[in-house]
Protein backbone atom coordinates (compact mmCIF):
# COMPACT_ATOMS: atom_id res chain seq x y z
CA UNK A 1 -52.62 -0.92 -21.20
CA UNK A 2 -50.62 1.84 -19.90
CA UNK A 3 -52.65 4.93 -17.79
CA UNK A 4 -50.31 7.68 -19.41
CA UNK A 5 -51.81 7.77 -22.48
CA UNK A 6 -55.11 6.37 -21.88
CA UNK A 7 -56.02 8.90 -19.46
CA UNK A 8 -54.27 12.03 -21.34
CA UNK A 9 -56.45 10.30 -24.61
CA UNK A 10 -60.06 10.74 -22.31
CA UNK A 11 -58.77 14.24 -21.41
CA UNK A 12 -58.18 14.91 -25.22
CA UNK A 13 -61.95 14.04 -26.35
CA UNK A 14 -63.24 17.01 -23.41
CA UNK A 15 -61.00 19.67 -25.98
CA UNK A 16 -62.39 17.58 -28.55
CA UNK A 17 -66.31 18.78 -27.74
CA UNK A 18 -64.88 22.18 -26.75
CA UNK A 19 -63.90 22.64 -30.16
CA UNK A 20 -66.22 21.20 -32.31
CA UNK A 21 -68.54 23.74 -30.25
CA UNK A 22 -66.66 26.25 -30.72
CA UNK A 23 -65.80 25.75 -34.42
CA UNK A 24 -68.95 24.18 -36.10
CA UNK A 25 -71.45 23.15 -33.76
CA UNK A 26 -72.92 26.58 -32.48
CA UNK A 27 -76.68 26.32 -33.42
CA UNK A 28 -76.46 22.91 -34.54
CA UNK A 29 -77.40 20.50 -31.64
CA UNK A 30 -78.42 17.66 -33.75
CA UNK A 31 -75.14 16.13 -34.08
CA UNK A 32 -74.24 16.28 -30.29
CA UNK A 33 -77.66 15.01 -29.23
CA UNK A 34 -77.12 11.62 -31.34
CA UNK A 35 -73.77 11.23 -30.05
CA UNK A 36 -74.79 11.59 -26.85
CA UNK A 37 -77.53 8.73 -27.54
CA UNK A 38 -74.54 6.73 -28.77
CA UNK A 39 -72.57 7.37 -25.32
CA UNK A 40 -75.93 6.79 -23.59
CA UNK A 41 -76.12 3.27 -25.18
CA UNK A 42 -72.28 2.25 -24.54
CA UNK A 43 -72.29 3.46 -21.16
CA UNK A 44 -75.07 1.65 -19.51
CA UNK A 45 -74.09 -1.28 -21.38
CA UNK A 46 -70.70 -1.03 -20.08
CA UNK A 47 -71.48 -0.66 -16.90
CA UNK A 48 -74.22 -3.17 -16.03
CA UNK A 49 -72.62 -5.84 -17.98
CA UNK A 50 -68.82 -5.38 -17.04
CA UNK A 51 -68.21 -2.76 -14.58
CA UNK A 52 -70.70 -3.65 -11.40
CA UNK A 53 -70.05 -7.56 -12.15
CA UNK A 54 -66.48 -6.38 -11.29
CA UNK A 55 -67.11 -4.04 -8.37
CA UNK A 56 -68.74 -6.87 -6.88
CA UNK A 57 -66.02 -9.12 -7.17
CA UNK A 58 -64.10 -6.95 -5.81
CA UNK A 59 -62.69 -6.97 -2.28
CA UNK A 60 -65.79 -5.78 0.26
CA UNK A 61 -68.25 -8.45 -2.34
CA UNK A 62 -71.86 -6.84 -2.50
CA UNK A 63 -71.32 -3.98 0.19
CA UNK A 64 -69.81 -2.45 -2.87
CA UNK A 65 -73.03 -1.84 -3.95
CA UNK A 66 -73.87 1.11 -1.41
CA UNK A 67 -70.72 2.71 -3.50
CA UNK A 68 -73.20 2.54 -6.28
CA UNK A 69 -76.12 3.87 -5.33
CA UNK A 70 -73.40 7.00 -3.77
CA UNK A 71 -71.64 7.45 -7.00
CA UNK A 72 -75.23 7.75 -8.44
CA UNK A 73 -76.15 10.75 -5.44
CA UNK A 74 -72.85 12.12 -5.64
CA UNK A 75 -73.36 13.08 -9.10
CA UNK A 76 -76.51 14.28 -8.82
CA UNK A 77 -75.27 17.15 -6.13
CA UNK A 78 -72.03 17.61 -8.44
CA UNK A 79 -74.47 18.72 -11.34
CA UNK A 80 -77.66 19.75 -9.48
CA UNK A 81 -76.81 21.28 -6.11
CA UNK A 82 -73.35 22.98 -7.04
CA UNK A 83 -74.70 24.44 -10.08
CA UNK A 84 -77.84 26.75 -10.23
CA UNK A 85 -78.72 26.10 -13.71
CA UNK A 86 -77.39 22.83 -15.79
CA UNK A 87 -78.19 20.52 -18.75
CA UNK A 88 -76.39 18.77 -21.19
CA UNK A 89 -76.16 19.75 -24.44
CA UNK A 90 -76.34 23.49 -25.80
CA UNK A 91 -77.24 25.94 -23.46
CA UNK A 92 -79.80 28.31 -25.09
CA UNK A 93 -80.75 30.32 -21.80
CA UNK A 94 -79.36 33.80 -22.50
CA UNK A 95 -80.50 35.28 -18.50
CA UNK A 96 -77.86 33.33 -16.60
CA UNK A 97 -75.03 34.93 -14.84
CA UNK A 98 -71.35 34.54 -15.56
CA UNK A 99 -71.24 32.96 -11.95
CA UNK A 100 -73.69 29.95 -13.16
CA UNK A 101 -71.01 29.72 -15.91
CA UNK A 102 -68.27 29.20 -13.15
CA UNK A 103 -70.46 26.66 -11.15
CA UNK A 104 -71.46 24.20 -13.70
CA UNK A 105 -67.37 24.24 -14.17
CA UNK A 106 -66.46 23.39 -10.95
CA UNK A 107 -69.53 20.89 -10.63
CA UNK A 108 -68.12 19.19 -14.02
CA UNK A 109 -64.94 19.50 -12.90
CA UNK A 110 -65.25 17.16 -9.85
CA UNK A 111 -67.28 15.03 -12.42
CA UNK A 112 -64.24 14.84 -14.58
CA UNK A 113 -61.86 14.37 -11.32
CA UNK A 114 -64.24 11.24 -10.86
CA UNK A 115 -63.82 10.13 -14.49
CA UNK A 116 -59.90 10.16 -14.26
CA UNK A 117 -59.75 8.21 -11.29
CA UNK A 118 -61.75 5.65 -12.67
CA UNK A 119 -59.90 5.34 -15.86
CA UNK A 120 -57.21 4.87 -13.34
CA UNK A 121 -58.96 1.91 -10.94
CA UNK A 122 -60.28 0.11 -13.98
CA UNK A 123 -56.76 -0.16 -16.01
CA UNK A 124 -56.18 -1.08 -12.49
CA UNK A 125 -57.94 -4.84 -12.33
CA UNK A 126 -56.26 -6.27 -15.10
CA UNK A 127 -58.93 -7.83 -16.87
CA UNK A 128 -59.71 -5.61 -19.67
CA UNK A 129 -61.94 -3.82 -17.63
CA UNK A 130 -59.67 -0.60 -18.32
CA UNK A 131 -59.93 0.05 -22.22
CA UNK A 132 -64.15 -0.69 -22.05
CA UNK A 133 -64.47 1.98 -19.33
CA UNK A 134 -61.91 4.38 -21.21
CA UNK A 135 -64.10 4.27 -24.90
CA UNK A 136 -67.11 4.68 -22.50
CA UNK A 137 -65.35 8.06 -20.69
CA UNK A 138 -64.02 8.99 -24.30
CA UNK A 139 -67.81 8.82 -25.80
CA UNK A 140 -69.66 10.96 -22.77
CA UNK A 141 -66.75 13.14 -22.57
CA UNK A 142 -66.87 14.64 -25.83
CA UNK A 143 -70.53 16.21 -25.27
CA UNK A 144 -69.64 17.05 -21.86
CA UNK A 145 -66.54 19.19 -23.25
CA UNK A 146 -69.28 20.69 -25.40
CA UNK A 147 -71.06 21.22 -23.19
CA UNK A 148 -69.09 23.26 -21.07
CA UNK A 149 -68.20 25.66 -23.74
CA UNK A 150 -71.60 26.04 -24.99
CA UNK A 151 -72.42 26.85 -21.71
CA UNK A 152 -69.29 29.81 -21.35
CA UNK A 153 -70.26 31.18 -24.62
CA UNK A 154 -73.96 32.00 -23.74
CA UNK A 155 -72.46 33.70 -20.53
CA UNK A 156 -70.60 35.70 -22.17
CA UNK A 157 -66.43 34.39 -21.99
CA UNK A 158 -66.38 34.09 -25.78
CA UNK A 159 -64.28 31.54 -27.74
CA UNK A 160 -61.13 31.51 -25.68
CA UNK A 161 -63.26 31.33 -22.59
CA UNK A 162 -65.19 28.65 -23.74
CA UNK A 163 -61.96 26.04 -24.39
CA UNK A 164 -60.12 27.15 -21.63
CA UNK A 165 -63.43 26.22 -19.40
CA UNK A 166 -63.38 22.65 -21.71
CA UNK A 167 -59.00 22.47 -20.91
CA UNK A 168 -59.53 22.67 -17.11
CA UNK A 169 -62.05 19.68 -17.51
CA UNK A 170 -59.48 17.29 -19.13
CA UNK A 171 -57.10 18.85 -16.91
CA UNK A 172 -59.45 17.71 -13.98
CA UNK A 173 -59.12 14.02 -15.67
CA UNK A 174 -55.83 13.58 -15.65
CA UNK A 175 -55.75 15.00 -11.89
CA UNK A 176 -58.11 11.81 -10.63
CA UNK A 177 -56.02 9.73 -12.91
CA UNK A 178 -52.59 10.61 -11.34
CA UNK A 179 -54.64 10.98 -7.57
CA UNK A 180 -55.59 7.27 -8.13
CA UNK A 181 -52.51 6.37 -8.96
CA UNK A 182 -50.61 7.22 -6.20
CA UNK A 183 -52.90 6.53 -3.49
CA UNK A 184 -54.51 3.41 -4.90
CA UNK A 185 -57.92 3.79 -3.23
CA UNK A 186 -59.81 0.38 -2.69
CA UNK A 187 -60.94 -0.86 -6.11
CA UNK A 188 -64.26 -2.28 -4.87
CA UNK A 189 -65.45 1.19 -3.83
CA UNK A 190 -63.75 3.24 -6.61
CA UNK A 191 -65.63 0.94 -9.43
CA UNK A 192 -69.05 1.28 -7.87
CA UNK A 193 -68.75 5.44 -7.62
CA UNK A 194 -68.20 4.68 -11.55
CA UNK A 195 -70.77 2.51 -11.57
CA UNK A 196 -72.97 4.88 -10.27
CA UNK A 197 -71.67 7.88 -12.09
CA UNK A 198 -71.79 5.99 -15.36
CA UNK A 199 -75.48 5.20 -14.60
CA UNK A 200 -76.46 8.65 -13.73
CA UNK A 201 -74.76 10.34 -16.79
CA UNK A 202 -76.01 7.70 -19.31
CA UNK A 203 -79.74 7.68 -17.74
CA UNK A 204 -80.40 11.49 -16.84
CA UNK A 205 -77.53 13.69 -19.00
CA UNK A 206 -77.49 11.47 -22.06
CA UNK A 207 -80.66 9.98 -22.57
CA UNK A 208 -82.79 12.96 -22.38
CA UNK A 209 -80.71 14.93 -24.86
CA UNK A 210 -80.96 12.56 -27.66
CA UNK A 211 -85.04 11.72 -26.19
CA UNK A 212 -85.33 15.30 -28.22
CA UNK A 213 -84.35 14.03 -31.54
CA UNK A 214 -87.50 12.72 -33.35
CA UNK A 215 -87.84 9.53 -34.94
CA UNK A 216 -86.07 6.56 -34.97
CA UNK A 217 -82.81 7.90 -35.33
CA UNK A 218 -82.44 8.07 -31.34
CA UNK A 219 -83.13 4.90 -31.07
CA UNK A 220 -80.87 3.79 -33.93
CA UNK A 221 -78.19 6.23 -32.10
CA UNK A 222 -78.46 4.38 -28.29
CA UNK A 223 -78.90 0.76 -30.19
CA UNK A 224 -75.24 2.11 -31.68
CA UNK A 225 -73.74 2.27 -28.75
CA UNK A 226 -75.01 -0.85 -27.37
CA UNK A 227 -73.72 -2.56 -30.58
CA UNK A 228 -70.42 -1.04 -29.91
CA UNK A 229 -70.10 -2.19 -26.45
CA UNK A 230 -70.89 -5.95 -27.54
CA UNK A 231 -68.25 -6.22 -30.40
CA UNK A 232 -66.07 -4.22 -27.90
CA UNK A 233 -66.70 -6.76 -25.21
CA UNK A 234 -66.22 -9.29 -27.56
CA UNK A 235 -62.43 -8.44 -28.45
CA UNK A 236 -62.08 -7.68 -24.79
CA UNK A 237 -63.72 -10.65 -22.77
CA UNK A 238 -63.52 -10.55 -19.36
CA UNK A 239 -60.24 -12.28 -17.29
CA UNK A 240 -59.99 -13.27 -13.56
């Protein structure tokens, strides 16, 4: 399945969030919160079923798995040591500075750079690897474009601030997906940073968000996404 509209289709569901944010969603974090327990469910599925089988069938065999356990760190600083304040979901802290604004874009930013060029390096196998990891990007990116813009608006850059802050995110997508591209980094490695990024978002972004809903309905959310990745799977067994 061809990369040029796949990845511009990932990119599309970061304006997606920006939007809904900035449109309908302000003050109602419900909605977001069980979509991200959806995402949460799809993407750990995805990626401890499909993805890290494949990584380690890759070229450099279980070695790949430090690549893992990196893409897991590396995601950690993006989020954590770049930017002074960050969650996902709405931001409600009114005291931050427009500069925490600007860092949790740049940290997301190289998050996004890291979702494009795997969208890239899975399409890249050939064994409908790429569309599984593209519906997993799609589902976390649409809370992480809201995300962003919830984040711009409490800081103060209003509406237009808010989407162009959730525009330079997809932009940053489609960036990794063209970098990967061209240079064709070592699949092995590349799939177990999105391994480990997949991992991280699902288990520590995701997870707590919809953890805030009460009742079963964030378990019937993450059990949602599971179900999605198994009929997914299902249409789109894995080929050698």
């Amino acid at each position: 399945m061809s990369i040029y509209w796949l990845a511009p289709l990932a990119s599309l569901a970061t304006l997606l969030g920006g939007w809904g944010v900035v449109r309908f969603l302000q003050g109602r974090a419900q909605f977001m919160r069980l979509l991200s327990g959806v995402a949460a469910g799809y993407l750990l599925s995805v990626t401890l079923v499909r993805i890290i089988p494949e990584c380690m069938e890759a070229p450099g065999g279980e070695s790949n798995a430090m690549w893992v356990l990196a893409g897991y760190l590396l995601v950690h600083v993006m989020e954590h040591g770049i930017t002074l304040h960050f969650h996902y979901g709405e931001e409600t802290h009114k005291d931050g500075s427009p500069l925490s604004g600007v860092l949790a874009l740049v940290g997301l930013s190289l998050h996004s750079l890291m979702d494009g060029v795997a969208i890239a390096a899975a399409l890249a196998t050939h064994s409908n690897l790429g569309p599984l990891v593209v519906l997993g990007i799609l589902f976390h990116r649409i809370p992480e474009g809201g995300t962003i813009a919830s984040i711009f608006l409490v800081r103060g850059f209003g509406n237009r601030g808010a989407l162009m802050a959730a525009a330079t995110l997809a932009l940053a997508a489609l960036v990794g997906a063209a970098g990967q591209s061209l240079l064709g980094l070592p699949t092995g490695p590349v799939l177990g940073l999105t391994a480990g990024l997949a991992l991280y978002v699902a288990s520590s972004d995701l997870l707590p968000e919809v953890q805030k809903v009460s009742g079963l309905r964030s378990t019937v959310a993450l059990l949602s996404g599971v179900g999605i990745f198994l009929v997914s799977a299902r249409l789109l067994p894995h080929h050698h």
